[in-house]
N, C-alpha and C. Protein backbone atom coordinates (compact mmCIF):
# COMPACT_ATOMS: atom_id res chain seq x y z
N UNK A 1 66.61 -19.88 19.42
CA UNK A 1 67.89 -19.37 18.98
C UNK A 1 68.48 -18.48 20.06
N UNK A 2 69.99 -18.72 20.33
CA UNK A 2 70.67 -17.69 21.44
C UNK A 2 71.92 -17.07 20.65
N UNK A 3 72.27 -16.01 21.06
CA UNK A 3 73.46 -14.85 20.48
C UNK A 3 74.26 -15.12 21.93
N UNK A 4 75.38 -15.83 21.09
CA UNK A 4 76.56 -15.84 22.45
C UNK A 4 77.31 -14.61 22.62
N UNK A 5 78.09 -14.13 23.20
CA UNK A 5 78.42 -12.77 23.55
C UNK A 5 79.69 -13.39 24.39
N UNK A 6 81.11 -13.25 24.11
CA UNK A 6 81.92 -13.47 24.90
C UNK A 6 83.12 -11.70 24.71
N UNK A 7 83.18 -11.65 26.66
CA UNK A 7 84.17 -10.48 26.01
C UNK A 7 85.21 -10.44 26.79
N UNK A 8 86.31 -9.90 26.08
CA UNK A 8 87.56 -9.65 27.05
C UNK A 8 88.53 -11.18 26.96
N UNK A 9 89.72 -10.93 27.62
CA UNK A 9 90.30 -12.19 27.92
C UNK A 9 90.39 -13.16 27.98
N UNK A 10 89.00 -13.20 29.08
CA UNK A 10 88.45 -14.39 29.72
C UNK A 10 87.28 -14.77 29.11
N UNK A 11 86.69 -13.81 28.34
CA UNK A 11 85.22 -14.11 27.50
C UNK A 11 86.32 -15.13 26.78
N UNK A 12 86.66 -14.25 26.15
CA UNK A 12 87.35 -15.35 24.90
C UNK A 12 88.45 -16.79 24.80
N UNK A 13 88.63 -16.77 26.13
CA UNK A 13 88.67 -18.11 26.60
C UNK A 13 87.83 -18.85 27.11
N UNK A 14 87.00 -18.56 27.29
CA UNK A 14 85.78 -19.34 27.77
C UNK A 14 85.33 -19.51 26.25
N UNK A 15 85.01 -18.86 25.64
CA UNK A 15 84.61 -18.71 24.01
C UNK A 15 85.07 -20.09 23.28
N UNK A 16 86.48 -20.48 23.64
CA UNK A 16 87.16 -21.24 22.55
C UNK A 16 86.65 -22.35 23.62
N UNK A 17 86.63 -22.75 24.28
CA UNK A 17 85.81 -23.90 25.36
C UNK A 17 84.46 -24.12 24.89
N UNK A 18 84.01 -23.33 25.02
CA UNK A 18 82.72 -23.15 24.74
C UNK A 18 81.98 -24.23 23.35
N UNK A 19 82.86 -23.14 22.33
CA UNK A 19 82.94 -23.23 21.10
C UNK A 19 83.38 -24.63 20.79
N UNK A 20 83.76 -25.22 21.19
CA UNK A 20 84.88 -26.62 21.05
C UNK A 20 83.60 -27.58 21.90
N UNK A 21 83.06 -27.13 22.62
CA UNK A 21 82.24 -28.49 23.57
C UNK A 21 80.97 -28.38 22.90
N UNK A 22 80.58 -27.21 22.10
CA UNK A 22 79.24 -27.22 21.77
C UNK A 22 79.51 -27.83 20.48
N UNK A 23 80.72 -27.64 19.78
CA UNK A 23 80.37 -28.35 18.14
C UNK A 23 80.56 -29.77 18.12
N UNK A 24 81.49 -30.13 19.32
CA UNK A 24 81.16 -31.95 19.54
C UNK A 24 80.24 -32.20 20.31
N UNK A 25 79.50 -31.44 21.02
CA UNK A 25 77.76 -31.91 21.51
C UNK A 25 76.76 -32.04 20.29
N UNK A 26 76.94 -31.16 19.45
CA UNK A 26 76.39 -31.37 17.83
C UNK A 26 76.63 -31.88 16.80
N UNK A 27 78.13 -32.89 16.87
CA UNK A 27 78.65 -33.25 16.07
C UNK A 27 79.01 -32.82 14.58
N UNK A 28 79.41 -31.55 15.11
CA UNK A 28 79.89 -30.81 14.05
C UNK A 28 81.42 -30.45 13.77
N UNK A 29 82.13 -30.54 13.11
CA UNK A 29 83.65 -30.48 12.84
C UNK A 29 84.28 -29.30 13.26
N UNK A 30 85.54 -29.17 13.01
CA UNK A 30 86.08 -28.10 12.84
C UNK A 30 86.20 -26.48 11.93
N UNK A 31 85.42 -27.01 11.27
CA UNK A 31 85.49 -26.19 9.84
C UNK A 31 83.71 -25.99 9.68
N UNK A 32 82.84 -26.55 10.44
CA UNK A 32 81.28 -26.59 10.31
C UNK A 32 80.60 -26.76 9.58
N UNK A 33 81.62 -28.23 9.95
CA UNK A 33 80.19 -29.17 8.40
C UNK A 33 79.98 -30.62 9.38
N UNK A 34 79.22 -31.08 9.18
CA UNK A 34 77.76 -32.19 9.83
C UNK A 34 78.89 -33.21 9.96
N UNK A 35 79.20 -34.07 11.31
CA UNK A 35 80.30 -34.78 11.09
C UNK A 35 79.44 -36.37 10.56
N UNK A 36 79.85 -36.94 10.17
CA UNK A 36 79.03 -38.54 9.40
C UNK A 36 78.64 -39.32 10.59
N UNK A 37 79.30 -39.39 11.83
CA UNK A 37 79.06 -39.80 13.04
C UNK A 37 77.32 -39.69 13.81
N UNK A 38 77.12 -37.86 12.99
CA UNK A 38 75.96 -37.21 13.72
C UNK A 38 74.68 -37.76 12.20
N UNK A 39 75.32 -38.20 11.26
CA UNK A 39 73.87 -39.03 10.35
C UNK A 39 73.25 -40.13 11.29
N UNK A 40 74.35 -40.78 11.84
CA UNK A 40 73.74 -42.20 12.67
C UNK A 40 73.48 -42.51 13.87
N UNK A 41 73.47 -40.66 14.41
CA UNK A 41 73.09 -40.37 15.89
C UNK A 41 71.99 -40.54 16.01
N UNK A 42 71.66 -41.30 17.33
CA UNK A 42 70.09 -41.57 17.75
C UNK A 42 69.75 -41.08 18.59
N UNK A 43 70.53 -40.50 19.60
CA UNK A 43 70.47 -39.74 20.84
C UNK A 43 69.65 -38.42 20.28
N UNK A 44 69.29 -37.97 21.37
CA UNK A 44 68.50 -36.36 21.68
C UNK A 44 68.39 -36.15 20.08
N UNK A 45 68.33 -34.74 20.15
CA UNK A 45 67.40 -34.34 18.80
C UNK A 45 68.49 -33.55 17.45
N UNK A 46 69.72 -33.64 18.35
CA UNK A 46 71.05 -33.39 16.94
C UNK A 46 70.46 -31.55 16.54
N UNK A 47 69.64 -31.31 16.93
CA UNK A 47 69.29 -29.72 16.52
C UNK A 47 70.53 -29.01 17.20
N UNK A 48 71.13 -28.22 15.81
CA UNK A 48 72.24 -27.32 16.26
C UNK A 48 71.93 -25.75 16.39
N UNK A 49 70.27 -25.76 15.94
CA UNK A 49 70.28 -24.44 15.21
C UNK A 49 70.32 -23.56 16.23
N UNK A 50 69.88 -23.80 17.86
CA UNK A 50 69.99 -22.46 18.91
C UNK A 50 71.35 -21.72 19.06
N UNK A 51 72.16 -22.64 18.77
CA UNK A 51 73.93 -21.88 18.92
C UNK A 51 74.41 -21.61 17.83
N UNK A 52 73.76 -22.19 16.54
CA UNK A 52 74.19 -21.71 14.86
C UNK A 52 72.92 -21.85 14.34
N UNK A 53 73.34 -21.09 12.82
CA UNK A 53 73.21 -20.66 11.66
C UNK A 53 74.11 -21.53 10.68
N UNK A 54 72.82 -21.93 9.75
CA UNK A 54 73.13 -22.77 9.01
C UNK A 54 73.52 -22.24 7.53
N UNK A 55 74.69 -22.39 7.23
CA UNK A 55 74.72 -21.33 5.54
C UNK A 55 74.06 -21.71 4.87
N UNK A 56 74.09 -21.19 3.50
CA UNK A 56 73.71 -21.97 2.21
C UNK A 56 74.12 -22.70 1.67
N UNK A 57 75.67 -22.82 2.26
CA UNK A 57 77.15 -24.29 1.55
C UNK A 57 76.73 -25.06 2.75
N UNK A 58 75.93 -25.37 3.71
CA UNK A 58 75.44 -25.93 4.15
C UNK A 58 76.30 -26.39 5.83
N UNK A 59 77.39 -25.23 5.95
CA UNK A 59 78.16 -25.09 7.39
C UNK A 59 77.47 -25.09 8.42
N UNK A 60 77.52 -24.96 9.54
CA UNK A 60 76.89 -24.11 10.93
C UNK A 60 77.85 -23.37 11.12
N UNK A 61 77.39 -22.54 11.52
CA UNK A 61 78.48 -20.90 11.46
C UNK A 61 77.91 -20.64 13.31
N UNK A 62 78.47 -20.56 13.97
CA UNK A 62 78.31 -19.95 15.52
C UNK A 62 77.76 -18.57 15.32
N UNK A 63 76.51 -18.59 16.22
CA UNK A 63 75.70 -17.43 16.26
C UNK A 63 76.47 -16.71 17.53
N UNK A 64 77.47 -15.85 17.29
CA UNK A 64 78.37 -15.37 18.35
C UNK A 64 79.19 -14.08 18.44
N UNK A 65 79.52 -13.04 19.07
CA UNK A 65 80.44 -12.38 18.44
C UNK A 65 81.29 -12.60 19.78
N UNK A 66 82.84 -12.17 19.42
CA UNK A 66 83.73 -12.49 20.47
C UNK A 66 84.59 -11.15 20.43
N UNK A 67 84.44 -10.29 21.31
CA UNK A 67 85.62 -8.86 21.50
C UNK A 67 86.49 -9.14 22.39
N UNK A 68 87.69 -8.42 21.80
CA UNK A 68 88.76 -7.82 23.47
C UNK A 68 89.14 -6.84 22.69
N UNK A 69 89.65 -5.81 23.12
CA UNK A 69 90.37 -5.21 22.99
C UNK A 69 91.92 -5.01 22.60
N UNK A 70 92.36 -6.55 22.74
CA UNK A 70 93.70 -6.74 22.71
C UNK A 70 93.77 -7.83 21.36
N UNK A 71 94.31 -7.71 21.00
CA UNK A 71 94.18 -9.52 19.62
C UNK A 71 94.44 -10.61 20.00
N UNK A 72 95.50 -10.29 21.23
CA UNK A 72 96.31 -11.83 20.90
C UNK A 72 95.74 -13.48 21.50
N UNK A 73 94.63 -13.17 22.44
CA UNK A 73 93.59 -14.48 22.69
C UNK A 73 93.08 -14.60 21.27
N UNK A 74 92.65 -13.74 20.45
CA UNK A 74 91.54 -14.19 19.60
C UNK A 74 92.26 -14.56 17.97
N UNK A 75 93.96 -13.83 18.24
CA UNK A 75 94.26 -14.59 17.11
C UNK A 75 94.65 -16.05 17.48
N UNK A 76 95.30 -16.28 18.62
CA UNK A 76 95.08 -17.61 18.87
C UNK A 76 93.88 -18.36 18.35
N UNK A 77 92.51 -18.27 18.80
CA UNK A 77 91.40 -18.82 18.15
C UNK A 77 91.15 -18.48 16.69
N UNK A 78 91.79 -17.33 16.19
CA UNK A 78 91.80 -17.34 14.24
C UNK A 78 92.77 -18.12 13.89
N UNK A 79 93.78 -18.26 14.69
CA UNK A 79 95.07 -19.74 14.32
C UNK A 79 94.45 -21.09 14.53
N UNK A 80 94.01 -21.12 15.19
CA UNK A 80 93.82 -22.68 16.25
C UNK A 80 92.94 -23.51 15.03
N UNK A 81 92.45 -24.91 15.46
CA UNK A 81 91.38 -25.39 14.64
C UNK A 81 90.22 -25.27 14.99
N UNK A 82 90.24 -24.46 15.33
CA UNK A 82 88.59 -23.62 14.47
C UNK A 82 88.78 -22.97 14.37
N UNK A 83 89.63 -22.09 13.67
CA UNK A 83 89.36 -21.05 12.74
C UNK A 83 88.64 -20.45 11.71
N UNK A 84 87.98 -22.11 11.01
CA UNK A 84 87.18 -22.30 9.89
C UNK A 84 86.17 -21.79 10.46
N UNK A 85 85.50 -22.05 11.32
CA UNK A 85 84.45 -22.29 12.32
C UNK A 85 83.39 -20.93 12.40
N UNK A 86 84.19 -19.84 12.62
CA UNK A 86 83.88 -18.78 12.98
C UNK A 86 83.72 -17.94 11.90
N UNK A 87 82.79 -17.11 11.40
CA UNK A 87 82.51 -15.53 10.71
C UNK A 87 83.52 -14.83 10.64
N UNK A 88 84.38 -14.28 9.96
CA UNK A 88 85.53 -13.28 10.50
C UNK A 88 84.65 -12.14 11.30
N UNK A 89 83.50 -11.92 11.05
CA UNK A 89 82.67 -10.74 11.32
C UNK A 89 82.68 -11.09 13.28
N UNK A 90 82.48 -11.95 13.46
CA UNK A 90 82.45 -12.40 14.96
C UNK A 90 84.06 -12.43 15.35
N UNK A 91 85.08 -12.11 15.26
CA UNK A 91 86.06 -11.72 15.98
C UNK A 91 86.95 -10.89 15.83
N UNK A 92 86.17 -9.81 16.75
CA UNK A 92 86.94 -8.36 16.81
C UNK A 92 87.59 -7.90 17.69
N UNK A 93 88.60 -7.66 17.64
CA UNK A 93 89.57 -7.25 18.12
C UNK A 93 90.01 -5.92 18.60
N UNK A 94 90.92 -4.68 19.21
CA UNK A 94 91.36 -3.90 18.97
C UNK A 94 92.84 -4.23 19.21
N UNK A 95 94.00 -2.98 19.00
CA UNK A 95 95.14 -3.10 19.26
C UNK A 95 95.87 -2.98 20.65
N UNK A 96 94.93 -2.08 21.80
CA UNK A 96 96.01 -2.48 22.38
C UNK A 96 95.01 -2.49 24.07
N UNK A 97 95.46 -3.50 25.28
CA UNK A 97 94.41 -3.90 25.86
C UNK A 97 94.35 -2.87 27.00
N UNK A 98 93.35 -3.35 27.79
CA UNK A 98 93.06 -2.63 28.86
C UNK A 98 93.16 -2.31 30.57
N UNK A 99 94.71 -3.38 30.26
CA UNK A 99 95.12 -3.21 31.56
C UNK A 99 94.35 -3.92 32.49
N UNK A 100 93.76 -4.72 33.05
CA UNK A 100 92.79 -5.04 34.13
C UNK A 100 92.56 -3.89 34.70
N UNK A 101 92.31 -2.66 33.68
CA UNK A 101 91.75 -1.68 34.62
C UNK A 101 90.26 -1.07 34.00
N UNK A 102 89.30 -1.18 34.65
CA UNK A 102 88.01 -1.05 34.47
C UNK A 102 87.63 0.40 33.43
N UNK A 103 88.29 0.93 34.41
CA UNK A 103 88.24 2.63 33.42
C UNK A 103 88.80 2.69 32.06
N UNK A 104 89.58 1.80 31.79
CA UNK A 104 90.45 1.65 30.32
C UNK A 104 89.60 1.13 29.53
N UNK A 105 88.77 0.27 30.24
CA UNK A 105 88.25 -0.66 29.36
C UNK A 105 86.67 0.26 28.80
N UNK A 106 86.24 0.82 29.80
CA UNK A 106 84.87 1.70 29.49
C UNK A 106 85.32 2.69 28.86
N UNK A 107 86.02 3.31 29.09
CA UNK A 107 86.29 4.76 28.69
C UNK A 107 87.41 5.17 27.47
N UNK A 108 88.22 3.87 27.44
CA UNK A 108 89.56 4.00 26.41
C UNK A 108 89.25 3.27 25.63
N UNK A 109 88.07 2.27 25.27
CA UNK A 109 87.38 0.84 24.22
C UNK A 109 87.64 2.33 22.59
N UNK A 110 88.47 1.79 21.77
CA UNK A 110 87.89 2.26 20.26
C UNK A 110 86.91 2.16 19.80
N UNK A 111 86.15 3.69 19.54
CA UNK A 111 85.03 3.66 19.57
C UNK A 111 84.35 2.84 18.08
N UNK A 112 85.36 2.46 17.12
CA UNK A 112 85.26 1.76 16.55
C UNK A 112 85.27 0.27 16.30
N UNK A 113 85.77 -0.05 17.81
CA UNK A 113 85.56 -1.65 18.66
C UNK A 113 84.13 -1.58 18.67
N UNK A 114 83.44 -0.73 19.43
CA UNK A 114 82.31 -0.62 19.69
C UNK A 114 81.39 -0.33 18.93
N UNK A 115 81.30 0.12 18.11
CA UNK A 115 80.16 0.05 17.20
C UNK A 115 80.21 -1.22 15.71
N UNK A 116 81.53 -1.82 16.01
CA UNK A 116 81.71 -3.11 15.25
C UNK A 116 80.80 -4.12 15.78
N UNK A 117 81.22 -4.36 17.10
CA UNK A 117 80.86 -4.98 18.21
C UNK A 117 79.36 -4.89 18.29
N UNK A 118 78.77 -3.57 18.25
CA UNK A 118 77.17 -3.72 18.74
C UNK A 118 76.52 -3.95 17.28
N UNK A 119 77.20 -3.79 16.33
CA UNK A 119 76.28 -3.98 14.70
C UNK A 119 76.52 -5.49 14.72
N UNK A 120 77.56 -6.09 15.10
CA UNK A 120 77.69 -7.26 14.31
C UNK A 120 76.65 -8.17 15.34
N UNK A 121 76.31 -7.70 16.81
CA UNK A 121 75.08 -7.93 17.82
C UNK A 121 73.84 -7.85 17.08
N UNK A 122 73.81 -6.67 16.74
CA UNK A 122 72.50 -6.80 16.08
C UNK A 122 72.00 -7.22 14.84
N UNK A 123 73.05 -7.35 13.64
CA UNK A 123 72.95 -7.98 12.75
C UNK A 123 72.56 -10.07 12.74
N UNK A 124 73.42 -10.25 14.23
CA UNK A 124 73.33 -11.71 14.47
C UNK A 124 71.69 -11.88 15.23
N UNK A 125 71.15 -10.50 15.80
CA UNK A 125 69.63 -10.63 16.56
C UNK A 125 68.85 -10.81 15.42
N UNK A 126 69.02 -9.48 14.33
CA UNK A 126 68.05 -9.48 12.84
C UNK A 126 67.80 -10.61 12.54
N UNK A 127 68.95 -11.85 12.15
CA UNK A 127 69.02 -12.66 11.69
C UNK A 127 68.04 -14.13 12.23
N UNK A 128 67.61 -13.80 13.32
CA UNK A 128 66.79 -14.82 14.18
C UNK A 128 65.53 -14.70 13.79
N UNK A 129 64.99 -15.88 13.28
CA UNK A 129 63.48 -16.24 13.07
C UNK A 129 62.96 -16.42 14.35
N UNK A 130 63.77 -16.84 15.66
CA UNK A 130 62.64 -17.27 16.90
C UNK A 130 63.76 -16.94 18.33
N UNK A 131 64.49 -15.79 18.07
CA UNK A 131 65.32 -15.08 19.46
C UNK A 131 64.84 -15.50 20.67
N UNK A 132 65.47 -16.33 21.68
CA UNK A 132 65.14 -16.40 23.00
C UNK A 132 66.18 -15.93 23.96
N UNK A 133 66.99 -15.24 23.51
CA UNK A 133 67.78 -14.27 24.19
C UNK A 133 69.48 -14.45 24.13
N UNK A 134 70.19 -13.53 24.85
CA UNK A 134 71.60 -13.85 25.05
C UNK A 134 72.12 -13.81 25.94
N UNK A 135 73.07 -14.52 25.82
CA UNK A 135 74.22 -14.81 26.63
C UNK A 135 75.50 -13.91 26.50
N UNK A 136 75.90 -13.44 27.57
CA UNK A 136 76.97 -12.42 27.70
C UNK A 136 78.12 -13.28 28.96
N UNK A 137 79.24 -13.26 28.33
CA UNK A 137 80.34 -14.07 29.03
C UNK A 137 81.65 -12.67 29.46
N UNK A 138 81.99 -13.24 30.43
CA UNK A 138 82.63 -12.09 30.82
C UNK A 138 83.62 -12.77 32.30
N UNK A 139 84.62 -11.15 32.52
CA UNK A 139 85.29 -11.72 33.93
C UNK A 139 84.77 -10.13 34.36
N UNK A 140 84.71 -10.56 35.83
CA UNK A 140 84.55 -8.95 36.46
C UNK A 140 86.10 -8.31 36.45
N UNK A 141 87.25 -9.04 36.75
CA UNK A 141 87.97 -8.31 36.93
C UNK A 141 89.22 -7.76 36.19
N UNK A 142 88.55 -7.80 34.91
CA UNK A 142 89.65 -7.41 33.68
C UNK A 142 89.21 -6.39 33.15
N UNK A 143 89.97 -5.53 32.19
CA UNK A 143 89.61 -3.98 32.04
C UNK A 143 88.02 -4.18 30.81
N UNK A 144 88.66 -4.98 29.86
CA UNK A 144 87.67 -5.25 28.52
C UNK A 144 86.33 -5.88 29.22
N UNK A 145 86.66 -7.35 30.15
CA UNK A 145 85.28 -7.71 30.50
C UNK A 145 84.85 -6.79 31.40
N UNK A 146 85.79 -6.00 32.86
CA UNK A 146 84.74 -5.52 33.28
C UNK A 146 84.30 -4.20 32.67
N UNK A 147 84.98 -2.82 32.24
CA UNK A 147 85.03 -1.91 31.90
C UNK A 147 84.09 -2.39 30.39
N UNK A 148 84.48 -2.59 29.11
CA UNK A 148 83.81 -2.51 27.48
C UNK A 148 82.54 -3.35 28.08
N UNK A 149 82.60 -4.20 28.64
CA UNK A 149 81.00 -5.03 28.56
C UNK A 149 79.99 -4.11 29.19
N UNK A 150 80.46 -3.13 30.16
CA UNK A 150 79.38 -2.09 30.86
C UNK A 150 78.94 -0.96 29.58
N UNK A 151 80.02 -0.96 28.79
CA UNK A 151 79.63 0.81 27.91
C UNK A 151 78.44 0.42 27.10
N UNK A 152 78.52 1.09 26.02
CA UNK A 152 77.39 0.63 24.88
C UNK A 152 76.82 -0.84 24.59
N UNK A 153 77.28 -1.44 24.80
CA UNK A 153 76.91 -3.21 24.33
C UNK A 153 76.11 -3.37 24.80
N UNK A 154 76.67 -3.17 26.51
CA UNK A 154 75.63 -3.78 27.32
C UNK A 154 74.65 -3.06 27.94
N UNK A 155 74.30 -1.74 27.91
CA UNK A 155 73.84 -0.81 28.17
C UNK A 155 72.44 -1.06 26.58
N UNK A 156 73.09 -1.75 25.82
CA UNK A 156 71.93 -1.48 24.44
C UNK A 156 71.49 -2.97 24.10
N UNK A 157 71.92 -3.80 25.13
CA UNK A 157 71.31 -5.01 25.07
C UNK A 157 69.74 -5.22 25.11
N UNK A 158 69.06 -4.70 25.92
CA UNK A 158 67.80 -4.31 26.23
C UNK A 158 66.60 -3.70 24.92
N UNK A 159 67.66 -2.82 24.02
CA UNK A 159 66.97 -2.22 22.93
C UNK A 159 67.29 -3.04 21.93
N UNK A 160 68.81 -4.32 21.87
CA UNK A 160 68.64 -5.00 20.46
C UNK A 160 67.70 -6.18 20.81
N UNK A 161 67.83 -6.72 22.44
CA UNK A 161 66.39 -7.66 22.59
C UNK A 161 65.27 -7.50 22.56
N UNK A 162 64.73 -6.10 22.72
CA UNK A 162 62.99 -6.19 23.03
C UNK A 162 63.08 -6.57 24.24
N UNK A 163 62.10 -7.53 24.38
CA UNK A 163 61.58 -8.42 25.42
C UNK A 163 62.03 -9.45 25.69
N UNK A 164 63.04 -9.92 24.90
CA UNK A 164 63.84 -11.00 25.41
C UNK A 164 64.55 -11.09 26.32
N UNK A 165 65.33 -12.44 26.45
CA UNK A 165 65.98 -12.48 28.03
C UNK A 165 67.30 -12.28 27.71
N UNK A 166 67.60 -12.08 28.74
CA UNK A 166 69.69 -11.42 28.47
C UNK A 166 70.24 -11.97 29.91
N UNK A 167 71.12 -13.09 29.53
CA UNK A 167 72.17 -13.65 30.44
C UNK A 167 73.07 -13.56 30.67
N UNK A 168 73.70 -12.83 31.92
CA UNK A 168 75.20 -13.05 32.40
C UNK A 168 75.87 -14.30 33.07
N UNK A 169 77.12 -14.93 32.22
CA UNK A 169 77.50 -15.74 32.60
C UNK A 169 79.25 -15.07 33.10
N UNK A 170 79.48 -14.62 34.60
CA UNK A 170 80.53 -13.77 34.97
C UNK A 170 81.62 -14.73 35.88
N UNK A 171 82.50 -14.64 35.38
CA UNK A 171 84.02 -15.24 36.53
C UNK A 171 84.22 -13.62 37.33
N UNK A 172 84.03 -13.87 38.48
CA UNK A 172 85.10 -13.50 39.44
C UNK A 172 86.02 -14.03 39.77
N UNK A 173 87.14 -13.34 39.70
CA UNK A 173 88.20 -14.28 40.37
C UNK A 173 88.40 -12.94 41.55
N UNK A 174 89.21 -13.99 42.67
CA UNK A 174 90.10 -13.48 43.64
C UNK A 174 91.58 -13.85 44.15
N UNK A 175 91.59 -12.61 43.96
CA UNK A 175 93.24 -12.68 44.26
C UNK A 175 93.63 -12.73 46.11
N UNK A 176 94.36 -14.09 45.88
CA UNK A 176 94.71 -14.71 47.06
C UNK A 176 96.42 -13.97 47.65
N UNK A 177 96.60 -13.30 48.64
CA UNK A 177 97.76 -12.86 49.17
C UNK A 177 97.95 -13.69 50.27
N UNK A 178 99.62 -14.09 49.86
CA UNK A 178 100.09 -15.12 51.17
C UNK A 178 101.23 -14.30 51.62
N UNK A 179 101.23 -13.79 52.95
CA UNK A 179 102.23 -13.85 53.80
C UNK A 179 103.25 -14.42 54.25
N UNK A 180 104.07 -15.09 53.61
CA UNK A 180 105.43 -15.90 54.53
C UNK A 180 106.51 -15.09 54.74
């Protein structure tokens, strides 16, 4: 089992990619229910359970939480089709963003972003019968991915894993200046 972790901007565009390539690698719908396609799959082993959680109405629910600071990527993904898809508990938001500036993002994060953010982490770790670690998605150079992913989250990754493994998956980008 893995806890996806997408943050900021760019987490959360990578998130809805993500999210979209892994439920048709599993053949799972929009709304996360078993598509009829994946009864008569013969290929590989159709196990969805490392990236979900299976309800009791019998969905896959994404083992994930997704922050920015800002809403408007992630109401896009509460609009879009998958909306069904997702926990409301996994996409949190705050009101207003962080500037691509690092310090905004560490130091100005609502401290009530953040402790949403690290419970609903550890509530999705509790929940694992066989944790083999997480994945943390991010950009270096935006205020939320680079600034909020350094404060508490990721600083307490270590104490909600134990001994497990913890992955950064990071975009740098660079900004190209042309002279003419």
């Amino acid at each position: 089992e893995l806890v996806q972790i997408f943050v900021g901007q760019g987490g959360a565009q990578i998130a809805d990619a993500c999210w979209e390539l892994f439920t048709q690698e599993h053949f799972i719908s929009p709304n996360g229910e078993l598509t009829i396609c994946a009864l008569d799959q013969k290929q590989g082993d159709g196990d969805a359970t490392p990236f979900f959680t299976l309800s009791q109405r019998g969905f896959y629910i994404p083992r994930t939480v997704i922050v920015d600071t800002e809403p408007s990527v992630l109401d896009e993904i509460r609009q879009g089709i998958y909306r069904s898809l997702f926990h409301p508990n996994s996409l949190l938001s705050g009101n207003e963003d962080a500037a691509s500036n690092f310090a905004r993002g560490y130091y100005g994060a609502p401290p009530q972003l953040l402790e949403a953010s690290y419970n609903q982490l550890r509530h999705l770790v509790e929940g694992c019968d066989n944790l083999q670690g997480i994945n943390l998605y991010r950009t270096y150079g935006g205020g939320t991915g680079g600034g909020f992913a350094c404060s508490k989250n990721h600083i307490s990754l270590p104490v909600a894993l134990g001994r497990k493994s913890s992955n950064e998956i990071a975009v740098f980008f660079v900004f190209v200046c042309r002279a003419d």
